[in-house]
Protein backbone atom coordinates (compact mmCIF):
# COMPACT_ATOMS: atom_id res chain seq x y z
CA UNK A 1 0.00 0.00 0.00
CA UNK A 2 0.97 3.70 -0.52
CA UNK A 3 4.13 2.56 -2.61
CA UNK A 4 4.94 3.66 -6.24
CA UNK A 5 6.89 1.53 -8.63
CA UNK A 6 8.58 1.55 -11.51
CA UNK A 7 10.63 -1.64 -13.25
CA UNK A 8 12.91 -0.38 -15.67
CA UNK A 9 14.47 -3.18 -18.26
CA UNK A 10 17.16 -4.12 -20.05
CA UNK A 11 18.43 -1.50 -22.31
CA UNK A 12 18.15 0.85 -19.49
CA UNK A 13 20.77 -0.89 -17.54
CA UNK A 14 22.71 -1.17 -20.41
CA UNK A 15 23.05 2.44 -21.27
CA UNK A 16 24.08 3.07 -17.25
CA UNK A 17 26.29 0.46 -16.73
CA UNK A 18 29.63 2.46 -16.58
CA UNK A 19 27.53 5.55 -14.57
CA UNK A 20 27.91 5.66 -10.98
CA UNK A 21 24.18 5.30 -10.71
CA UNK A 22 23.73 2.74 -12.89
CA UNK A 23 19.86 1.09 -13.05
CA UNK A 24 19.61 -2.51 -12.84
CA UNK A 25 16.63 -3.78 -14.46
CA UNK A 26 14.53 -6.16 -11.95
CA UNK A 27 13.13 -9.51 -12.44
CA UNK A 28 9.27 -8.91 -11.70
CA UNK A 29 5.93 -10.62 -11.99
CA UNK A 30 2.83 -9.77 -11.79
CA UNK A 31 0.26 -11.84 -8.76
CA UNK A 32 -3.31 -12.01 -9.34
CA UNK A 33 -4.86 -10.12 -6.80
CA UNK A 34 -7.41 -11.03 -4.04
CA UNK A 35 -10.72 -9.72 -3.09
CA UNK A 36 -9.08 -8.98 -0.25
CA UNK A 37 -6.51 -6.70 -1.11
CA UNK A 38 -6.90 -3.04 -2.15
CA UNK A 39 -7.14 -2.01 -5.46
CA UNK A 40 -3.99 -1.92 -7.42
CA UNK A 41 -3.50 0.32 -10.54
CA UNK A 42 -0.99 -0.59 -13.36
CA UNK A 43 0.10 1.88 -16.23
CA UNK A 44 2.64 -0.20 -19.01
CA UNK A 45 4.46 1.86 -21.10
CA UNK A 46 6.62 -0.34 -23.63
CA UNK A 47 9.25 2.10 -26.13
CA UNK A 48 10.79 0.45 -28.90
CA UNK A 49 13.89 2.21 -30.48
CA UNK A 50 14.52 1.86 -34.27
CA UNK A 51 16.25 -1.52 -34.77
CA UNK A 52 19.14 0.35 -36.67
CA UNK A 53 19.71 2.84 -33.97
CA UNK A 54 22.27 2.88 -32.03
CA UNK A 55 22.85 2.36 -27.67
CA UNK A 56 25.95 4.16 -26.57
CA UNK A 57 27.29 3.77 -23.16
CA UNK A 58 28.91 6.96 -21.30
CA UNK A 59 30.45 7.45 -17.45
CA UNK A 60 30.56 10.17 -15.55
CA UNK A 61 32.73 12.11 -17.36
CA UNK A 62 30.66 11.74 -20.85
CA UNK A 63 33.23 9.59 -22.01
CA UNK A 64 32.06 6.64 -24.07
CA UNK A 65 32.86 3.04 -22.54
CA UNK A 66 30.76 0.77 -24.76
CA UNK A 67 27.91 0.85 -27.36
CA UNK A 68 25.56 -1.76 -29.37
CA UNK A 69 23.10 -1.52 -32.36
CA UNK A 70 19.64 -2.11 -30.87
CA UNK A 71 19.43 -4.94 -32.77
CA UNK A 72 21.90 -6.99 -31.23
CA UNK A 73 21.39 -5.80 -27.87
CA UNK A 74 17.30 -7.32 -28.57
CA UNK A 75 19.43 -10.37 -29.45
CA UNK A 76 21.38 -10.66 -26.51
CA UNK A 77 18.23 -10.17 -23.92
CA UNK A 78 15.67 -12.69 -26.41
CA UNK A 79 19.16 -15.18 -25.97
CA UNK A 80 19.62 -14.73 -22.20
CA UNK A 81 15.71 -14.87 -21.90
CA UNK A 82 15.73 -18.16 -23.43
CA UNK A 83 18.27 -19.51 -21.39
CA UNK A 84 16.73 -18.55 -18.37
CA UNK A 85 13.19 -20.05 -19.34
CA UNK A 86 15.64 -23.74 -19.53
């Protein structure tokens, strides 16, 4: 009750990962809920980049340490959510 929450995902934590605040994306789920418990309200928002764009990775200086096409970064996360299904 009273909380506010946000799960961020994968690309997310890959665009932070050299920040010194970087944002992990979290494993959730959802839970059917009970006629017992108060009413819960849920707002998706889903943003999908251009498959030929480009995810750079900066620290804190604005120095870039890393970057992937979108396209094989939505490779990598479909492989490692495969894996993790096994």
């Amino acid at each position: 009750p009273s909380h506010f929450i946000i799960n961020f995902g994968e690309a997310l934590n890959f665009i932070t990962a050299h920040s010194n605040r970087a944002v992990s994306a979290v494993t959730h789920r959802v839970v059917s809920q009970q006629s017992t418990d108060p009413v819960r309200h849920s707002i998706v928002y889903f943003a999908n980049p251009n498959l030929d764009g480009m995810l750079w990775q900066f620290d804190v200086r604005g120095e870039v340490k890393g970057s992937s096409s979108v396209e094989d970064l939505f490779a990598l996360l479909e492989k490692n959510l495969v894996q993790s299904r096994k």
